[in-house]
Protein backbone atom coordinates (compact mmCIF):
# COMPACT_ATOMS: atom_id res chain seq x y z
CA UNK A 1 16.33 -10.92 -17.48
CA UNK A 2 19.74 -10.18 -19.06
CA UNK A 3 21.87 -8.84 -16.10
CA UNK A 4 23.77 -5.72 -16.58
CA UNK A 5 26.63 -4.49 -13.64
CA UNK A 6 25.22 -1.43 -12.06
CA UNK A 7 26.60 1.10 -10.52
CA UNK A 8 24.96 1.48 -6.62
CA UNK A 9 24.74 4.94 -5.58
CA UNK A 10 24.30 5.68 -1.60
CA UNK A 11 21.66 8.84 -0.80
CA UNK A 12 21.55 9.53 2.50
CA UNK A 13 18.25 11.27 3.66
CA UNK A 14 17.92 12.59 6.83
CA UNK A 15 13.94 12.23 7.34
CA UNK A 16 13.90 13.90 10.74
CA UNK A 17 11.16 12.29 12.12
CA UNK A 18 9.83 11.80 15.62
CA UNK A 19 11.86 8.34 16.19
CA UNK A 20 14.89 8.72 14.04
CA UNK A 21 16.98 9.21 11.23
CA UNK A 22 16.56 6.83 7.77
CA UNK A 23 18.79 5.34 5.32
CA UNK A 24 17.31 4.79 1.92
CA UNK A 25 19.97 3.09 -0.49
CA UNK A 26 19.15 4.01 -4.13
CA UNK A 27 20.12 1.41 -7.11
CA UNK A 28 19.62 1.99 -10.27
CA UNK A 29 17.39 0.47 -12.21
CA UNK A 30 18.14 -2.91 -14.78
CA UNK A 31 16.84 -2.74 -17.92
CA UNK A 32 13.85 -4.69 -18.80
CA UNK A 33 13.80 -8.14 -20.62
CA UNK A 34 12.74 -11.55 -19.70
CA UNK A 35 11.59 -12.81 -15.79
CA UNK A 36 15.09 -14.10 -13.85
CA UNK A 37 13.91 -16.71 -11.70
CA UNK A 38 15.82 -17.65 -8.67
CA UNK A 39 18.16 -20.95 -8.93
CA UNK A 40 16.24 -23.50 -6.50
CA UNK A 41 18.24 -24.96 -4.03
CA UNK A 42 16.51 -28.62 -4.74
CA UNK A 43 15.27 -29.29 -8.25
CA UNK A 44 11.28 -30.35 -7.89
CA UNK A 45 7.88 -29.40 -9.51
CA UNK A 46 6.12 -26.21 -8.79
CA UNK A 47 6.82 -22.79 -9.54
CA UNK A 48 10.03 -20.95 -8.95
CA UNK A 49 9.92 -17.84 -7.69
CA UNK A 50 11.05 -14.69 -9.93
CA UNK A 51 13.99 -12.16 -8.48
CA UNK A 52 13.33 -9.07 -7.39
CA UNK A 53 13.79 -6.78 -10.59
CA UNK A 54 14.15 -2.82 -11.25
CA UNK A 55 14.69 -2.08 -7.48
CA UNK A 56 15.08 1.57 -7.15
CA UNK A 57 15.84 2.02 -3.35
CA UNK A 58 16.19 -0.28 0.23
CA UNK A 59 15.05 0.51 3.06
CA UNK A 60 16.22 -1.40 6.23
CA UNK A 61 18.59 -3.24 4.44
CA UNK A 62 21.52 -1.82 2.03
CA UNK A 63 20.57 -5.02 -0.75
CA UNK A 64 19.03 -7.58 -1.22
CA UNK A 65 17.91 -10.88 -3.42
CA UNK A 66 15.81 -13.97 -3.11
CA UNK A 67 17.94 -15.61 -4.81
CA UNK A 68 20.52 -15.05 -1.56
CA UNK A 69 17.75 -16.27 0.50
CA UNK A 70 17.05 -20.16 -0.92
CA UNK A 71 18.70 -23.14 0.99
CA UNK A 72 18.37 -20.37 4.08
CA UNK A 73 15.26 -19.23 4.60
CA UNK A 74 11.39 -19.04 4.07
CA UNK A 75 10.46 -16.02 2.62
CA UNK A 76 7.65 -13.93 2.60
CA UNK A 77 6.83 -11.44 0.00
CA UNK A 78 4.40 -8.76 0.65
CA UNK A 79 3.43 -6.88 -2.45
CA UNK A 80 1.90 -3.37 -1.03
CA UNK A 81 1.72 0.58 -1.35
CA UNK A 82 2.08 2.68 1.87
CA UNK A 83 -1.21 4.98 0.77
CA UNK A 84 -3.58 1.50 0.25
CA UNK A 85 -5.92 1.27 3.44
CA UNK A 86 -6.02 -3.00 2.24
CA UNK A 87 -2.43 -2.75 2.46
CA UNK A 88 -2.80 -0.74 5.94
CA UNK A 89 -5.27 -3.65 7.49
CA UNK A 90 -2.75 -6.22 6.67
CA UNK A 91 0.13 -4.38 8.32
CA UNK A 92 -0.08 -5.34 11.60
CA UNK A 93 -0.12 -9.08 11.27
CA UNK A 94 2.82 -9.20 9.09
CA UNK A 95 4.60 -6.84 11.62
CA UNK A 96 3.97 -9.67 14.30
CA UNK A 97 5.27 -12.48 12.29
CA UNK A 98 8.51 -10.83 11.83
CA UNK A 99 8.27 -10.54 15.20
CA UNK A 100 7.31 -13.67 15.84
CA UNK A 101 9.10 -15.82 13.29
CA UNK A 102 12.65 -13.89 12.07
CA UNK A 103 14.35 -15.99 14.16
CA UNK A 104 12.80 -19.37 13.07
CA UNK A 105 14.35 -19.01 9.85
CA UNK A 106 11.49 -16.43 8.32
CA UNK A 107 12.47 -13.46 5.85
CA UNK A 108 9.70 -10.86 5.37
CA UNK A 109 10.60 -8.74 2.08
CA UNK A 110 8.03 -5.96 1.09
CA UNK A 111 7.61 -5.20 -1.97
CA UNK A 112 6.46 -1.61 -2.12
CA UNK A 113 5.18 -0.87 -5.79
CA UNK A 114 3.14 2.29 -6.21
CA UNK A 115 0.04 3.47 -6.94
CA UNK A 116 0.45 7.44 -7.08
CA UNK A 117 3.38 8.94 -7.77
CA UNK A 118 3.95 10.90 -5.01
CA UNK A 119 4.51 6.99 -3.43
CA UNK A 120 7.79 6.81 -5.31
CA UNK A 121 9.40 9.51 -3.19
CA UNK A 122 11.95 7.03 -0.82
CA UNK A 123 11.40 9.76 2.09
CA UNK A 124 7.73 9.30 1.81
CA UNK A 125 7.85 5.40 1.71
CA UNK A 126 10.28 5.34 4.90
CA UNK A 127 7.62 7.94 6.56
CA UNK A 128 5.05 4.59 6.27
CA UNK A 129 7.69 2.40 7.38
CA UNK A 130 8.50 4.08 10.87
CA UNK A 131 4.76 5.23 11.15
CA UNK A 132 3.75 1.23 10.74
CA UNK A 133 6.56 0.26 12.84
CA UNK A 134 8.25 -2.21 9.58
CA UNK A 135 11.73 -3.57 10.64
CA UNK A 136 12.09 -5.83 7.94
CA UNK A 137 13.80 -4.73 4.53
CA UNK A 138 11.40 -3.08 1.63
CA UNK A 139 12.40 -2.86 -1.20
CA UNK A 140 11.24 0.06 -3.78
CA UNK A 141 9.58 -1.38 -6.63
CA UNK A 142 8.55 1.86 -8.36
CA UNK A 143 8.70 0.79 -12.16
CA UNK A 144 6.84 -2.39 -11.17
CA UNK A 145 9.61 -4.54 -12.47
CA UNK A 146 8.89 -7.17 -9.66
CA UNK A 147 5.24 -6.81 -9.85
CA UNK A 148 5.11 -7.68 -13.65
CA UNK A 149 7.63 -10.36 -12.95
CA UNK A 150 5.32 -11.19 -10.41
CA UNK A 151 2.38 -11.45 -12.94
CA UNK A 152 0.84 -9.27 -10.12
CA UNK A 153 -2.44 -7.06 -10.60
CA UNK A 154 -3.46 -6.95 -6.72
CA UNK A 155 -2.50 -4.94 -3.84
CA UNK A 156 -1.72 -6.16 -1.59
CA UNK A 157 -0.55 -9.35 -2.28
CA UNK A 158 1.65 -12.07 -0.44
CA UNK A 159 3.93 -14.86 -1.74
CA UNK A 160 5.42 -17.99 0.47
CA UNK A 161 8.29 -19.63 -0.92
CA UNK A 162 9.41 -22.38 0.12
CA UNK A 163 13.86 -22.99 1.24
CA UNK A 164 14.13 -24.38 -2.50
CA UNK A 165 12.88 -21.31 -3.45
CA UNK A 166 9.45 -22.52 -5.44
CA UNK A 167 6.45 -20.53 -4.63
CA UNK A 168 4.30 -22.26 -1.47
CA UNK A 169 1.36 -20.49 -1.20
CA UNK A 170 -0.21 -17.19 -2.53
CA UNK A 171 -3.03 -14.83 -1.02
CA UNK A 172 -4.59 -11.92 -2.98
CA UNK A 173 -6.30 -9.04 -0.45
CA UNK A 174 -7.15 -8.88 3.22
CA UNK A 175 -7.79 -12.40 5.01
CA UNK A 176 -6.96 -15.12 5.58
CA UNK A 177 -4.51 -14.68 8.23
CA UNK A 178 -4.58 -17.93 10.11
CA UNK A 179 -4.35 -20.00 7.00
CA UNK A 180 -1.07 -18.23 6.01
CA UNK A 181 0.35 -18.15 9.47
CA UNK A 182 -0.20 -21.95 9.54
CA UNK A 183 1.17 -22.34 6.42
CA UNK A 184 4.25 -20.39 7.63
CA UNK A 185 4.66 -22.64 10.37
CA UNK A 186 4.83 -25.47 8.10
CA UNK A 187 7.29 -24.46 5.32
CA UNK A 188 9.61 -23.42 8.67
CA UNK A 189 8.89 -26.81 9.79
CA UNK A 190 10.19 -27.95 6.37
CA UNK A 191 12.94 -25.60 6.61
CA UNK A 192 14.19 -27.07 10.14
CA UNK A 193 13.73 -31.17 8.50
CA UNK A 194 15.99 -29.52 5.43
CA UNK A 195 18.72 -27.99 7.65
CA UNK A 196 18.99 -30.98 9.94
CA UNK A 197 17.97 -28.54 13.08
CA UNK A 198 15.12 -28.07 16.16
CA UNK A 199 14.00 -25.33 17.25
CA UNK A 200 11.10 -24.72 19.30
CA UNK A 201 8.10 -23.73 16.85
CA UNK A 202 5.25 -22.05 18.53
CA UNK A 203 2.08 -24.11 17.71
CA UNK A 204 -0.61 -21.05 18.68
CA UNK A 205 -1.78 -18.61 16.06
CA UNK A 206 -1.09 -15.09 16.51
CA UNK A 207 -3.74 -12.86 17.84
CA UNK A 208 -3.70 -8.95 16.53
CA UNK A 209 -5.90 -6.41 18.08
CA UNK A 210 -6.69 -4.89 14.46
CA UNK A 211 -9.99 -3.73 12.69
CA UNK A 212 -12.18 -6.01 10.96
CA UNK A 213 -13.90 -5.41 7.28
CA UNK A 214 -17.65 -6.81 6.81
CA UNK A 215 -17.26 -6.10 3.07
CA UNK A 216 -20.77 -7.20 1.82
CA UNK A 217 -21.94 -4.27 4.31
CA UNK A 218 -19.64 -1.84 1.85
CA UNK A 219 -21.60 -0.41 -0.83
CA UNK A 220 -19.88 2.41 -2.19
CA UNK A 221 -17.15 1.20 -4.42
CA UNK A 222 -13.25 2.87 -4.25
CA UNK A 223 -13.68 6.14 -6.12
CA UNK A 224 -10.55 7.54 -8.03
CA UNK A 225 -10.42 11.22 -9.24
CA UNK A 226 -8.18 12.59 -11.98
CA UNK A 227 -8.49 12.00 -15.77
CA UNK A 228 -7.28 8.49 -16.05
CA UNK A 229 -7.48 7.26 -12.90
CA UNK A 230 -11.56 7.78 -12.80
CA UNK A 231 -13.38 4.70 -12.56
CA UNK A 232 -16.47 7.06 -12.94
CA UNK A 233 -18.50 7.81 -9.84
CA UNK A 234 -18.31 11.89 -10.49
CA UNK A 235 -21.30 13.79 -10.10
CA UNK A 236 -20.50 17.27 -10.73
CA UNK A 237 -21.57 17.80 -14.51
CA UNK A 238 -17.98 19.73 -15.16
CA UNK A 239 -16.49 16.51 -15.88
CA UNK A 240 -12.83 15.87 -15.40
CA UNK A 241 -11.43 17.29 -18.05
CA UNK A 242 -7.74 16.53 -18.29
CA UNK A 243 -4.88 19.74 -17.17
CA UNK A 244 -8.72 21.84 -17.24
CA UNK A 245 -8.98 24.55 -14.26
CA UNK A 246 -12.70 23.94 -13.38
CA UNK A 247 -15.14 25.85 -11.27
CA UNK A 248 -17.59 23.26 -9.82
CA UNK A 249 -20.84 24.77 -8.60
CA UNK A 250 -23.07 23.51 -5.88
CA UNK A 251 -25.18 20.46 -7.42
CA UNK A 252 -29.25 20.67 -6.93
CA UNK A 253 -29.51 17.34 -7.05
CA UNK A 254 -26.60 14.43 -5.43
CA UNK A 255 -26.58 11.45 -6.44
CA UNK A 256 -25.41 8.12 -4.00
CA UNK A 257 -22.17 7.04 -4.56
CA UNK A 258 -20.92 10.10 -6.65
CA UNK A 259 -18.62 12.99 -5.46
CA UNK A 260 -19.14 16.40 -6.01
CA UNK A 261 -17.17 19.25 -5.94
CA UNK A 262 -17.19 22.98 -5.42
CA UNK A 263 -15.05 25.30 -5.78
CA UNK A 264 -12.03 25.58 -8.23
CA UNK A 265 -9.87 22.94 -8.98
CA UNK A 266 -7.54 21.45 -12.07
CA UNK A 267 -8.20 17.53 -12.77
CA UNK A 268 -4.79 15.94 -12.89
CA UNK A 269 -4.67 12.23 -14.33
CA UNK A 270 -4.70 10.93 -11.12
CA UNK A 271 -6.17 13.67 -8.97
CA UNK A 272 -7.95 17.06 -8.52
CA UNK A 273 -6.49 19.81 -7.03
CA UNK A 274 -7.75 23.00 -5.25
CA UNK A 275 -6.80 26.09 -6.70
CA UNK A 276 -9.44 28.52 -4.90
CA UNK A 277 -8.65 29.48 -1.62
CA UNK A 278 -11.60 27.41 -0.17
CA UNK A 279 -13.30 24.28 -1.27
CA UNK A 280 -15.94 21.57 -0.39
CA UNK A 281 -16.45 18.03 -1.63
CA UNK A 282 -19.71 16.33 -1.37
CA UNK A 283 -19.83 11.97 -0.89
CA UNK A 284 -23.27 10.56 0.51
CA UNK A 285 -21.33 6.90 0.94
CA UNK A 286 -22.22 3.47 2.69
CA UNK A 287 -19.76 1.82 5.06
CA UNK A 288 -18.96 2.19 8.22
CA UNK A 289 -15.37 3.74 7.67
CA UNK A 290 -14.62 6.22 4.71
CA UNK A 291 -10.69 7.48 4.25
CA UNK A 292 -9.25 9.74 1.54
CA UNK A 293 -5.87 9.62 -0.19
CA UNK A 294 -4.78 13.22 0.24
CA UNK A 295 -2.13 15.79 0.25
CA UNK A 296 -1.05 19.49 0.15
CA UNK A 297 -0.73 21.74 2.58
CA UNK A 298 -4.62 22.70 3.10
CA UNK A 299 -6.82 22.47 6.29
CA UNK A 300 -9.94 20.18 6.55
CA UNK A 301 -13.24 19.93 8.18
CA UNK A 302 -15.37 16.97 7.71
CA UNK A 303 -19.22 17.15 8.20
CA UNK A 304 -21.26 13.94 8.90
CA UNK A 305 -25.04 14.20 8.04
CA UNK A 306 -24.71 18.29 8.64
CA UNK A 307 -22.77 17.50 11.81
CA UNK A 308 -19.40 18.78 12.19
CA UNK A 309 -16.96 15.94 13.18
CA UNK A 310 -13.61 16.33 12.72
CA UNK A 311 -10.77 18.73 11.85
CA UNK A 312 -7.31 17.98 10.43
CA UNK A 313 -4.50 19.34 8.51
CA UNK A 314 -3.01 17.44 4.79
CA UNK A 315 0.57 17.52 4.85
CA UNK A 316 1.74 14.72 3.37
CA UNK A 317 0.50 12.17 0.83
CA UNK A 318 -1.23 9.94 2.78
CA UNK A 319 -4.32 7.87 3.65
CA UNK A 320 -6.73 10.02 6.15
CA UNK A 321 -9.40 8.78 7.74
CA UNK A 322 -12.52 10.98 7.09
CA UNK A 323 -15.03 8.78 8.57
CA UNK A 324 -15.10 7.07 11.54
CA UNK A 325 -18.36 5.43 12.56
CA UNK A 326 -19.28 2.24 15.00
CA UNK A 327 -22.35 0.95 12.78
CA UNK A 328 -22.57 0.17 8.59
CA UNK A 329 -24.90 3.05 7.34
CA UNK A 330 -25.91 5.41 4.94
CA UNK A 331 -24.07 9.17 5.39
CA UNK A 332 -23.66 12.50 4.15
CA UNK A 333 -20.08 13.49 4.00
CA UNK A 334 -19.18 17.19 3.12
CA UNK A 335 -15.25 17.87 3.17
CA UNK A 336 -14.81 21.95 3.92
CA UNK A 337 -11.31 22.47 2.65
CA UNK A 338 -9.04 25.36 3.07
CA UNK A 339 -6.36 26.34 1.57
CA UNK A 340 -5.42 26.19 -1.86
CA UNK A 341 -3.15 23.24 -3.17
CA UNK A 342 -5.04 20.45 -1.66
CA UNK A 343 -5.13 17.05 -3.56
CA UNK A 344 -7.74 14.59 -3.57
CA UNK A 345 -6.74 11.17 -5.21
CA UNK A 346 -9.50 8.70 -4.13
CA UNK A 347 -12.13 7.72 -1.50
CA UNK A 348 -11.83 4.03 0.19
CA UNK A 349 -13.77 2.29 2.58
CA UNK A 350 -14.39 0.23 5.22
């Protein structure tokens, strides 16, 4: 990439939230053009790894490069989105490494590049860093600069380079945890041979008290509403007909698999939105686990096979659990929404 001087201006946003106050430093963006790639600090085979490009804001850190970070450290980058339940599951073992390894010479960068666009919004992304407790720097990827440089098409997705700075190891998705913690241990132990130093590397795999995925269990695939985002999976024979206001009427007939909706709502190209004061949405999934990506300001009931389960309130746009059971099954979810504004993006599961 041809490098251009930037000027770096400094927004300070006061998200008041429950623990704190954030800084989010904004940069604007470099132009695109070919992939920079990092200088290694040893010249050898493999594959260097690219810079971070098109960085729009920081969080937890005022700037930052790879290319700072080779001779120094072993880095870890964590391609992810804040409203991506995969991304979610992953969370909390990358939290403990930090943890466990920032002082052995590990540097955890994420690499937030977005799905929606409500997940560009820096005071939404620093909402999911305090709510997920992240204390290492992320960095706002929200042209997908890095991901393309990247050649990225996964979320999430998580890079090891090495203290020459060549790409170690690569994981796509969930899993996998205790092959990349071990392989973390060994590029540190690399990193410590390198430097001439000893420290005292833990030899035990971590152990994270987080949910487990039987995916072949899963079989209702991610459905997306909106225009362009729809991966098909609609029932209601309105369609989604793009900037259309639509009044969906009660189906007869529901088929597996396929949402429905009632009510009126306008399809956006990445989601629907409720524009009647009241509205329902109709999924009979299988899983065990079933979440929306949600937001406005609109009041929800969920009903389980006719059985009224839980209430909540959309605020912002997030991930919300809608489903919540202990076995892998076959149910009946009705969403009874309330208040006009609501936004559905998609349905995951787990």
């Amino acid at each position: 990439m041809k490098k251009k001087k930037t000027r770096r201006t400094t927004l300070l946003i006061a998200a008041l939230l429950l623990t704190g106050v954030f800084i989010i430093y904004l940069e604007e963006p470099r132009p695109r053009g070919t992939v920079e790639t990092v200088t290694p600090a040893v010249q050898k085979s493999g594959t260097l790894t690219p810079e971070l490009a098109g960085i729009a804001a920081y969080l937890n850190t005022q700037n930052i490069t790879l290319g700072e970070l080779v001779g120094k450290k072993v880095i870890l980058v964590d391609i992810w989105t804040y409203s991506c339940i995969n991304c979610q599951r992953t969370l909390p073992y990358i939290t403990a490494w930090h943890e466990k390894y920032k002082d052995l010479g590990l540097e955890i960068i994420g690499v937030h590049s977005p799905e929606f666009d409500f997940e560009k919004n820096p005071a939404n992304v620093a909402r999911a860093v305090e709510k997920w407790g992240i204390q290492y720097p992320v960095v706002l990827d929200n042209d997908h600069a890095t991901w393309r440089a990247f050649r990225n098409n996964y979320w999430p997705r998580k890079y090891l380079i090495d203290i020459d700075g060549y790409i170690a190891y690569d994981h796509i998705g969930e899993g996998a945890y205790d092959e990349t913690e071990r392989k973390i241990q060994e590029l540190l132990q690399e990193r410590q041979e390198r430097l001439g130093i000893s420290l005292a590397m833990p030899l035990e795999l971590s152990t994270i008290n987080a949910p487990t995925v039987n995916f072949r269990q899963i079989g209702t695939p991610e459905i997306y509403l909106g225009s362009e985002f729809t991966r098909g999976n609609f029932g209601s024979p309105e369609g989604l007909p793009h900037g259309k206001t639509i009044t969906y009427f009660a189906a007869a007939e529901r088929t597996p698999n396929n949402v429905y909706l009632e009510g009126t709502w306008t399809v956006g190209k990445d989601h629907v939105r409720l524009e009647s004061d009241t509205g329902k949405v109709h999924l009979q999934f299988t899983a065990k686990n079933a979440n929306i990506v949600a937001g406005g300001p609109s009041n929800v009931t969920t009903y389980l096979n006719g059985e009224q389960r839980e209430q909540f309130r959309t605020s912002s746009s997030d991930l919300y659990p809608v489903a919540m059971e202990k076995e892998y099954g076959t149910y009946d979810l009705t969403l009874d929404v309330t208040g006009k504004g609501f936004e559905l993006y998609t349905f995951t599961f787990g």
